[in-house]
PDB file of N, CA and C in Angstrom:
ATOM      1  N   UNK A   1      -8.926   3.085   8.825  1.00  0.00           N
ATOM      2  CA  UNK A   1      -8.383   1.779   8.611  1.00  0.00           C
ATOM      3  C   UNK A   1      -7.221   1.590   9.565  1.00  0.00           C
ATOM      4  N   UNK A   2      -7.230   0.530  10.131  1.00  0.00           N
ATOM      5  CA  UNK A   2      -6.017   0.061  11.447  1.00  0.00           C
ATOM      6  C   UNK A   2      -5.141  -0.865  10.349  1.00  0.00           C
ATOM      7  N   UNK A   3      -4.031  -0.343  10.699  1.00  0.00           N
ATOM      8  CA  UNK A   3      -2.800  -1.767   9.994  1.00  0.00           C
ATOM      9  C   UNK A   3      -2.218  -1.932  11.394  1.00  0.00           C
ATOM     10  N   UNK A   4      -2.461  -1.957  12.328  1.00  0.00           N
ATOM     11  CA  UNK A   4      -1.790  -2.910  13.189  1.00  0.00           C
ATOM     12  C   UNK A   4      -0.686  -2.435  13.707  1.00  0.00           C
ATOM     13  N   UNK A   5       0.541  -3.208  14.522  1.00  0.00           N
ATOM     14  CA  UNK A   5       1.701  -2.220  14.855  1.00  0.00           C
ATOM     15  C   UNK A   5       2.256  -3.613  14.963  1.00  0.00           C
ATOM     16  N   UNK A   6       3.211  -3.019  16.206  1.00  0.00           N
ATOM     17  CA  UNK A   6       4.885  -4.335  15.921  1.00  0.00           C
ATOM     18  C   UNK A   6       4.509  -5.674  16.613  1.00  0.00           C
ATOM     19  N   UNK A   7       5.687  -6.360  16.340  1.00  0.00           N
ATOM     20  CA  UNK A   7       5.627  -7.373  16.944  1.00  0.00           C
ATOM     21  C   UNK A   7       4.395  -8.651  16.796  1.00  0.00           C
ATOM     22  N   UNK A   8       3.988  -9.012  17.721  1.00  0.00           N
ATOM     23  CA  UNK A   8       2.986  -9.797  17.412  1.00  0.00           C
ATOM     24  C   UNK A   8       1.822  -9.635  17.335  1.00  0.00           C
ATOM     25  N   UNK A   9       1.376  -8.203  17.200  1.00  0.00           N
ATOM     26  CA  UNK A   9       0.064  -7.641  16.599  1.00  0.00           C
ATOM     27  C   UNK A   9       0.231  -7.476  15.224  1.00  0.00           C
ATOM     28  N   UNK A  10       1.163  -7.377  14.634  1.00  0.00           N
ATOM     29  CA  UNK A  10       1.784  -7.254  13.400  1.00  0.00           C
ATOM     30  C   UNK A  10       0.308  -7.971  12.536  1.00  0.00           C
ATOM     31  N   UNK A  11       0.113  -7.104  11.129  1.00  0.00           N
ATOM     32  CA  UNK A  11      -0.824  -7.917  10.163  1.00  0.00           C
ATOM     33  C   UNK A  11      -0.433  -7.974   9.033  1.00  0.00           C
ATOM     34  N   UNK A  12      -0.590  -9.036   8.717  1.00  0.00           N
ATOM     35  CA  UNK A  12      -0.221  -9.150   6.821  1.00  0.00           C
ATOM     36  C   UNK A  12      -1.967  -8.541   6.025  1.00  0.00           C
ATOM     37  N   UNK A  13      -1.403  -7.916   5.263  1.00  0.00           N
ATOM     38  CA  UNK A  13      -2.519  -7.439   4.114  1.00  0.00           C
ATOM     39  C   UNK A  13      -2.073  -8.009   2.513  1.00  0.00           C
ATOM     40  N   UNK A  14      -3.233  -8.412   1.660  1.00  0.00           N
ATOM     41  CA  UNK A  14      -2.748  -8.140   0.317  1.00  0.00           C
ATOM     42  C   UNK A  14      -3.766  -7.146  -0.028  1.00  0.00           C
ATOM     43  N   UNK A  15      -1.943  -6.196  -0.891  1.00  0.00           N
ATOM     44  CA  UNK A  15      -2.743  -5.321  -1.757  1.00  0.00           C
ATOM     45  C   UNK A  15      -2.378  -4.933  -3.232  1.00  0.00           C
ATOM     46  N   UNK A  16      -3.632  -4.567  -3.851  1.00  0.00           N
ATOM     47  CA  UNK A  16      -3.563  -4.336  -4.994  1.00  0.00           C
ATOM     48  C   UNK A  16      -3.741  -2.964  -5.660  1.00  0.00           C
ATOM     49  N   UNK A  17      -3.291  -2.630  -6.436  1.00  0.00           N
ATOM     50  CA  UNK A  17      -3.440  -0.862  -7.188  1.00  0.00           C
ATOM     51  C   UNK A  17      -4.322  -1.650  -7.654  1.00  0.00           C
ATOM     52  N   UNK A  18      -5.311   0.409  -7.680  1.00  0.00           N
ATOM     53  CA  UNK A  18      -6.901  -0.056  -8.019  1.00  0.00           C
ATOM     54  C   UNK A  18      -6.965   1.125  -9.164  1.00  0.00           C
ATOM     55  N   UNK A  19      -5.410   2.017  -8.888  1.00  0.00           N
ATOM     56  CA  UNK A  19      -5.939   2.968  -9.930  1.00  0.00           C
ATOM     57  C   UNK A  19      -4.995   4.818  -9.540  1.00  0.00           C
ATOM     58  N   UNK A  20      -4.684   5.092 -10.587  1.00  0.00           N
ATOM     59  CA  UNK A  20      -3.881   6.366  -9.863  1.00  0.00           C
ATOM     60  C   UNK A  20      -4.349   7.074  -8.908  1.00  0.00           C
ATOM     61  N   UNK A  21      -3.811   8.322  -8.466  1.00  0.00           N
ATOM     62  CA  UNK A  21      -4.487   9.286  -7.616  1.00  0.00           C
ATOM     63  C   UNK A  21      -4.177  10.867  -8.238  1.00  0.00           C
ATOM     64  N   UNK A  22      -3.901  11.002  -9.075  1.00  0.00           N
ATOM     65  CA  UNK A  22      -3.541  11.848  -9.823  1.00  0.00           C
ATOM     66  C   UNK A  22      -4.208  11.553 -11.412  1.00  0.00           C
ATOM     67  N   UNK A  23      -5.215  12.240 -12.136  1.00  0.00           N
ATOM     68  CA  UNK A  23      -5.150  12.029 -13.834  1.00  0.00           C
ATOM     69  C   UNK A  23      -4.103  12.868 -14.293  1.00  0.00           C
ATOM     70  N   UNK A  24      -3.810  13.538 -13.899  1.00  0.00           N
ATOM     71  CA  UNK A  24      -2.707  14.255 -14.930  1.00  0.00           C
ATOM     72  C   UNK A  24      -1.307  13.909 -15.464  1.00  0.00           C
ATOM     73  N   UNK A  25      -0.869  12.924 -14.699  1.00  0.00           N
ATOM     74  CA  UNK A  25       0.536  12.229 -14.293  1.00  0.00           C
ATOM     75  C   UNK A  25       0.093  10.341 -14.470  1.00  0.00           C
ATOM     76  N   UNK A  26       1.084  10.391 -15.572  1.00  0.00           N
ATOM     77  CA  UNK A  26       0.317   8.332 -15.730  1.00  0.00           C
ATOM     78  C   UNK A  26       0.957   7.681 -14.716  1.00  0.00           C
ATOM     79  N   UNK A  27      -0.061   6.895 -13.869  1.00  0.00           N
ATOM     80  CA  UNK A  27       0.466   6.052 -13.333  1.00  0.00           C
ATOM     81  C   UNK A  27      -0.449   4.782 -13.071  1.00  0.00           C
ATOM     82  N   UNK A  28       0.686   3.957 -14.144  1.00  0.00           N
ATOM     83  CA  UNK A  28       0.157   2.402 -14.017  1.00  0.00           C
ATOM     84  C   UNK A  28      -0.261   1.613 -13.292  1.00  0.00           C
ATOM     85  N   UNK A  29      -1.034   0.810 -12.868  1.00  0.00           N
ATOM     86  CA  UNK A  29      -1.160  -0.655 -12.430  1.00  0.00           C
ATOM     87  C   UNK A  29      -0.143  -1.690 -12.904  1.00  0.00           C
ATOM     88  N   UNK A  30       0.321  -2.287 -11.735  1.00  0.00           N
ATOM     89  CA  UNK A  30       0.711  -3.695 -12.377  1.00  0.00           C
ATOM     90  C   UNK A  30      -0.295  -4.767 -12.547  1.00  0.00           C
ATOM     91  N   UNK A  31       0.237  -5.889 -12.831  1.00  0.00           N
ATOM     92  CA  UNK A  31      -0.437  -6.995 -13.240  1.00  0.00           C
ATOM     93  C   UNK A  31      -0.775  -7.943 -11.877  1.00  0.00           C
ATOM     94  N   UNK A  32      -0.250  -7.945 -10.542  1.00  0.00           N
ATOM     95  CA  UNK A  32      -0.351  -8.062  -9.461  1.00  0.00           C
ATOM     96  C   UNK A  32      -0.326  -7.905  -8.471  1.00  0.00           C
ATOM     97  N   UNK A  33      -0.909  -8.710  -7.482  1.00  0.00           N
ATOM     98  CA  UNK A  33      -0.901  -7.723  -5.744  1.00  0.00           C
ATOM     99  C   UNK A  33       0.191  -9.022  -5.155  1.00  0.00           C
ATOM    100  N   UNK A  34       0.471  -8.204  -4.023  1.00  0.00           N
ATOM    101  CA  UNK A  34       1.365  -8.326  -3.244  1.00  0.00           C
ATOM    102  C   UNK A  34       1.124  -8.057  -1.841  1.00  0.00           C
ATOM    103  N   UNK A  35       1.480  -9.421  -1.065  1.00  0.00           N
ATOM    104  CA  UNK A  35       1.011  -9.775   0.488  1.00  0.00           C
ATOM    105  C   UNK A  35       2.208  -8.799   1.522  1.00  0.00           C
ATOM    106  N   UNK A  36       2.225  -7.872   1.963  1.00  0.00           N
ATOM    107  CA  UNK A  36       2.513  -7.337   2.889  1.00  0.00           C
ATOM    108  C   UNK A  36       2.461  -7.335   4.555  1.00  0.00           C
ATOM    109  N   UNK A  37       3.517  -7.524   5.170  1.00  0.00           N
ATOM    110  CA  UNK A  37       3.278  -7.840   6.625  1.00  0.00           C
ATOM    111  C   UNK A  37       3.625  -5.671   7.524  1.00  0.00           C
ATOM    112  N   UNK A  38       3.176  -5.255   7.928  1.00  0.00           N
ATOM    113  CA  UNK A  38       2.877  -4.261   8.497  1.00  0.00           C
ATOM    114  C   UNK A  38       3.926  -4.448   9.668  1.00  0.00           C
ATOM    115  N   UNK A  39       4.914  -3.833   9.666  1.00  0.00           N
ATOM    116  CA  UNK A  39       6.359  -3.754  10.910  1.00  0.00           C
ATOM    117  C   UNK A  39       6.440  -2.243  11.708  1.00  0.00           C
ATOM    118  N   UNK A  40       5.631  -1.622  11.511  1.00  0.00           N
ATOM    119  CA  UNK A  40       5.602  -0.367  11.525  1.00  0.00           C
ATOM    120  C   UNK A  40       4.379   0.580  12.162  1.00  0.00           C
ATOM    121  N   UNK A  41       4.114   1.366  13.002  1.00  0.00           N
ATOM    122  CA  UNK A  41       2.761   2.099  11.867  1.00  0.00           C
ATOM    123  C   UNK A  41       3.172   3.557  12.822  1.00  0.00           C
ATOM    124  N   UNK A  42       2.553   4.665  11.943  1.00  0.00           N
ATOM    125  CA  UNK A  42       2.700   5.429  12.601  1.00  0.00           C
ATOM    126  C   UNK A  42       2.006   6.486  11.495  1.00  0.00           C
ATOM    127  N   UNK A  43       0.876   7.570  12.186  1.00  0.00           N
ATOM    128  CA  UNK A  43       0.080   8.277  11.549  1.00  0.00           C
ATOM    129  C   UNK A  43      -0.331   9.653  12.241  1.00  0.00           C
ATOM    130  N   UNK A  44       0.329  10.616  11.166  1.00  0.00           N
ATOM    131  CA  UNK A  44       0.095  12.076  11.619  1.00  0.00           C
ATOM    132  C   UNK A  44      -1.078  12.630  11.299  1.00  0.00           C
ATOM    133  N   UNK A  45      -1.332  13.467  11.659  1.00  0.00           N
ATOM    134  CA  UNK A  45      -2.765  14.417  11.210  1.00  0.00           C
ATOM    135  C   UNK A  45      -2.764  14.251   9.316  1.00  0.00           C
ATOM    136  N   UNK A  46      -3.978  13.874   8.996  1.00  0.00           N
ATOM    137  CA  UNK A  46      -4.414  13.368   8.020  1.00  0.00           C
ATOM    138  C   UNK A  46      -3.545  12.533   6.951  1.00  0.00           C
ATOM    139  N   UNK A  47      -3.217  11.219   7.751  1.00  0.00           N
ATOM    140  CA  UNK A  47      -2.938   9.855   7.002  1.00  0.00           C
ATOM    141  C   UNK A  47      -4.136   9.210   7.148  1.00  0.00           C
ATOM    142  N   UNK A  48      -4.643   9.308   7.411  1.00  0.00           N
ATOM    143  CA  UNK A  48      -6.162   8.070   7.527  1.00  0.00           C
ATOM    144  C   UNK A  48      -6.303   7.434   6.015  1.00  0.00           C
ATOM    145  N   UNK A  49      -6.151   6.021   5.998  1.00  0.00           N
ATOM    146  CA  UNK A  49      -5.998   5.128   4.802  1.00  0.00           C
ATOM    147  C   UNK A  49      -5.083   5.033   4.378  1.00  0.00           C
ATOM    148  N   UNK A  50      -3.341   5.709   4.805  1.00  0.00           N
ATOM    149  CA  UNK A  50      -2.691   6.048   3.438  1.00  0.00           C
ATOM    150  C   UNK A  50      -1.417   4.232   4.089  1.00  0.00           C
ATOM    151  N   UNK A  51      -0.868   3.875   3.262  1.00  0.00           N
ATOM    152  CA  UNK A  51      -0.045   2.449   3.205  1.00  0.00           C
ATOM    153  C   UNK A  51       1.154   2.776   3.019  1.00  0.00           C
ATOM    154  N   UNK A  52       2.449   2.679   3.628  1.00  0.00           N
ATOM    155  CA  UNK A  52       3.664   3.125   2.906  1.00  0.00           C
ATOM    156  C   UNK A  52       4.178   2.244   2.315  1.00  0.00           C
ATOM    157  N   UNK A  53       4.324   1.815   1.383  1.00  0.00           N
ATOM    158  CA  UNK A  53       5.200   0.434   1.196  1.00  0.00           C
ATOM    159  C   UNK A  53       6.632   0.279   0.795  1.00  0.00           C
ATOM    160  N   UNK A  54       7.111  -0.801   0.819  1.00  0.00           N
ATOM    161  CA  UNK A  54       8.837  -1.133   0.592  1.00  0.00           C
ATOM    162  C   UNK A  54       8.926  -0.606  -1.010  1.00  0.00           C
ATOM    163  N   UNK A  55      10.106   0.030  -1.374  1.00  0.00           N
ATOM    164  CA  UNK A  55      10.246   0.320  -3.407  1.00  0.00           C
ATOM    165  C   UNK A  55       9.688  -1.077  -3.508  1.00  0.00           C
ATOM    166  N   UNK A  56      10.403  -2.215  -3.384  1.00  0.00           N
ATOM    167  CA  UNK A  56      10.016  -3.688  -3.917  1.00  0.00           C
ATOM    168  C   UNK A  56       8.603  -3.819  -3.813  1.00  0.00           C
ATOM    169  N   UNK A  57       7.677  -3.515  -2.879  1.00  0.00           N
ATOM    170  CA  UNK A  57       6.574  -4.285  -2.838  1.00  0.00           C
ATOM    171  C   UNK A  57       5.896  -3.281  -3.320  1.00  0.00           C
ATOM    172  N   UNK A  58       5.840  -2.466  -3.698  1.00  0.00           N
ATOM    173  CA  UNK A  58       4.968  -1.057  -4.410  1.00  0.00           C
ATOM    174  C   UNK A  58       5.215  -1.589  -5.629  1.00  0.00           C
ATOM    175  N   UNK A  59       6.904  -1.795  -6.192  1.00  0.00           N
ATOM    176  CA  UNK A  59       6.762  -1.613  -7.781  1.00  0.00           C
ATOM    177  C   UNK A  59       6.260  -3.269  -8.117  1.00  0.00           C
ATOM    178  N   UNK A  60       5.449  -4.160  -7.013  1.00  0.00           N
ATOM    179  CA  UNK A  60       5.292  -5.119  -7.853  1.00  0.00           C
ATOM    180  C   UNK A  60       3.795  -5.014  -8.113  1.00  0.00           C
ATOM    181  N   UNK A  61       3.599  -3.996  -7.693  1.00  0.00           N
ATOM    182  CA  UNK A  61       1.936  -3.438  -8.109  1.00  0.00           C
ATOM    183  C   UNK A  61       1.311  -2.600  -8.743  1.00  0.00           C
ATOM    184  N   UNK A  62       2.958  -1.463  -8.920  1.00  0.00           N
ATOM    185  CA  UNK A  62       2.319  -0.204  -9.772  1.00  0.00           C
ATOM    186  C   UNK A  62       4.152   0.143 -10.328  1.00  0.00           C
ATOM    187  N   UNK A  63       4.430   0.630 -11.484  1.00  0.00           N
ATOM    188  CA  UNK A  63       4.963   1.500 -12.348  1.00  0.00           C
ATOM    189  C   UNK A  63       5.725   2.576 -10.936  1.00  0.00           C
ATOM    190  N   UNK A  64       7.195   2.252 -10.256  1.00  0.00           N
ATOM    191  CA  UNK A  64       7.801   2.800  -9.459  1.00  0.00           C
ATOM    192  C   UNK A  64       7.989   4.706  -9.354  1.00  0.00           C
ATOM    193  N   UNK A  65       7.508   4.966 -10.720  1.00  0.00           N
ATOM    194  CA  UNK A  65       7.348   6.467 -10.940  1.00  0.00           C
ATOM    195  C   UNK A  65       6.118   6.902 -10.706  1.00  0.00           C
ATOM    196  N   UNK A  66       5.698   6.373 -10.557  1.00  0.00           N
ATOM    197  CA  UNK A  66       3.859   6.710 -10.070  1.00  0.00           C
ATOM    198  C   UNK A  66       4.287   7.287  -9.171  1.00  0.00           C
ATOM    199  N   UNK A  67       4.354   6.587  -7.348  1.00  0.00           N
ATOM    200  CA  UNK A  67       4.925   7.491  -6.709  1.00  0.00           C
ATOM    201  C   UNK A  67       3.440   7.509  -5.498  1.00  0.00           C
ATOM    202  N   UNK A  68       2.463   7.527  -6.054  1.00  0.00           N
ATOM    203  CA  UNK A  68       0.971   7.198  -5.193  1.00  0.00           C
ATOM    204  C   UNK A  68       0.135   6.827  -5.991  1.00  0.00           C
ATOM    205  N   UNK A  69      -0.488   5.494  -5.482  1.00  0.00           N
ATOM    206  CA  UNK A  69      -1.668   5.059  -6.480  1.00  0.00           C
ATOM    207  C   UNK A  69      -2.268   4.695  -5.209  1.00  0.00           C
ATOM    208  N   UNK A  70      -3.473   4.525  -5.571  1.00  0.00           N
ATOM    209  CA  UNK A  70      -4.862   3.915  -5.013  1.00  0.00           C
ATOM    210  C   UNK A  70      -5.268   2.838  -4.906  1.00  0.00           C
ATOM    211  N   UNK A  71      -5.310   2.283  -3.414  1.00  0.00           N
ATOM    212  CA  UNK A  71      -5.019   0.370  -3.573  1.00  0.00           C
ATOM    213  C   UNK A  71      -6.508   0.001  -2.843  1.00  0.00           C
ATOM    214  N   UNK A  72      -6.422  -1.199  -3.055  1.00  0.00           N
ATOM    215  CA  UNK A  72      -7.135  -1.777  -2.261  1.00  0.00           C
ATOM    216  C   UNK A  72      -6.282  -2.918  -1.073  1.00  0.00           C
ATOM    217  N   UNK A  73      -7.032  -3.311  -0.134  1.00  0.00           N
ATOM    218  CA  UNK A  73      -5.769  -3.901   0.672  1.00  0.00           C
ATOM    219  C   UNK A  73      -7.241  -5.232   1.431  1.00  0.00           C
ATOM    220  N   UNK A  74      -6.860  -6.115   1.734  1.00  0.00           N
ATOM    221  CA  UNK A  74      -7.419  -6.998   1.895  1.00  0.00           C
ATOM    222  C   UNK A  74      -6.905  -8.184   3.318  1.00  0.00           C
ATOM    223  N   UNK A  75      -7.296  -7.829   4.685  1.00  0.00           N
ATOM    224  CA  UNK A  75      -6.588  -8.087   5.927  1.00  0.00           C
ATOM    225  C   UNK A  75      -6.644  -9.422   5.911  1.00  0.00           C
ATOM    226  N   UNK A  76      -5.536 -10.351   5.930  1.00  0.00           N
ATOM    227  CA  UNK A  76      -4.914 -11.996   5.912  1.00  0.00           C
ATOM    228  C   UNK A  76      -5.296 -12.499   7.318  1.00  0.00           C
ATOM    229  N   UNK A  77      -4.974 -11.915   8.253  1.00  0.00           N
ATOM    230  CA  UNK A  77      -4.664 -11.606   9.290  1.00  0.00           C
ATOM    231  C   UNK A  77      -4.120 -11.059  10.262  1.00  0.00           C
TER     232      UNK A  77
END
């Protein structure tokens, strides 16, 4: 999955928690997704898929103690 990089390649995604990544450790879903613009990117040996997001725009999707959940992400442009 490509998120894009700076400037005016930059992409907004919305995304949504689809579900923990851990059963052993609860971690919630919120009740909504949240449109994200990508300012950033940068990926070491095995990130493939992974999203970092702002505290704010994570906890408006998942329970801030989760910590990693499983999203879906949906490219705006």
């Amino acid at each position: 999955m490509s998120f894009g990089t700076t400037g005016q390649d930059a992409r907004m995604y919305n995304v949504t928690c689809t579900g923990p990544t851990n059963q052993d450790v609860p971690q919630h879903c919120g009740e909504y997704s949240v449109t994200v613009k990508i300012v950033d990117y940068y990926c070491s040996a095995g990130c493939a898929g992974t999203m970092d997001l702002s505290q704010e725009a994570f906890a408006m999707i998942a329970d801030p103690n989760a910590g990693k959940v499983n999203i879906e992400c949906k490219n705006l442009w």
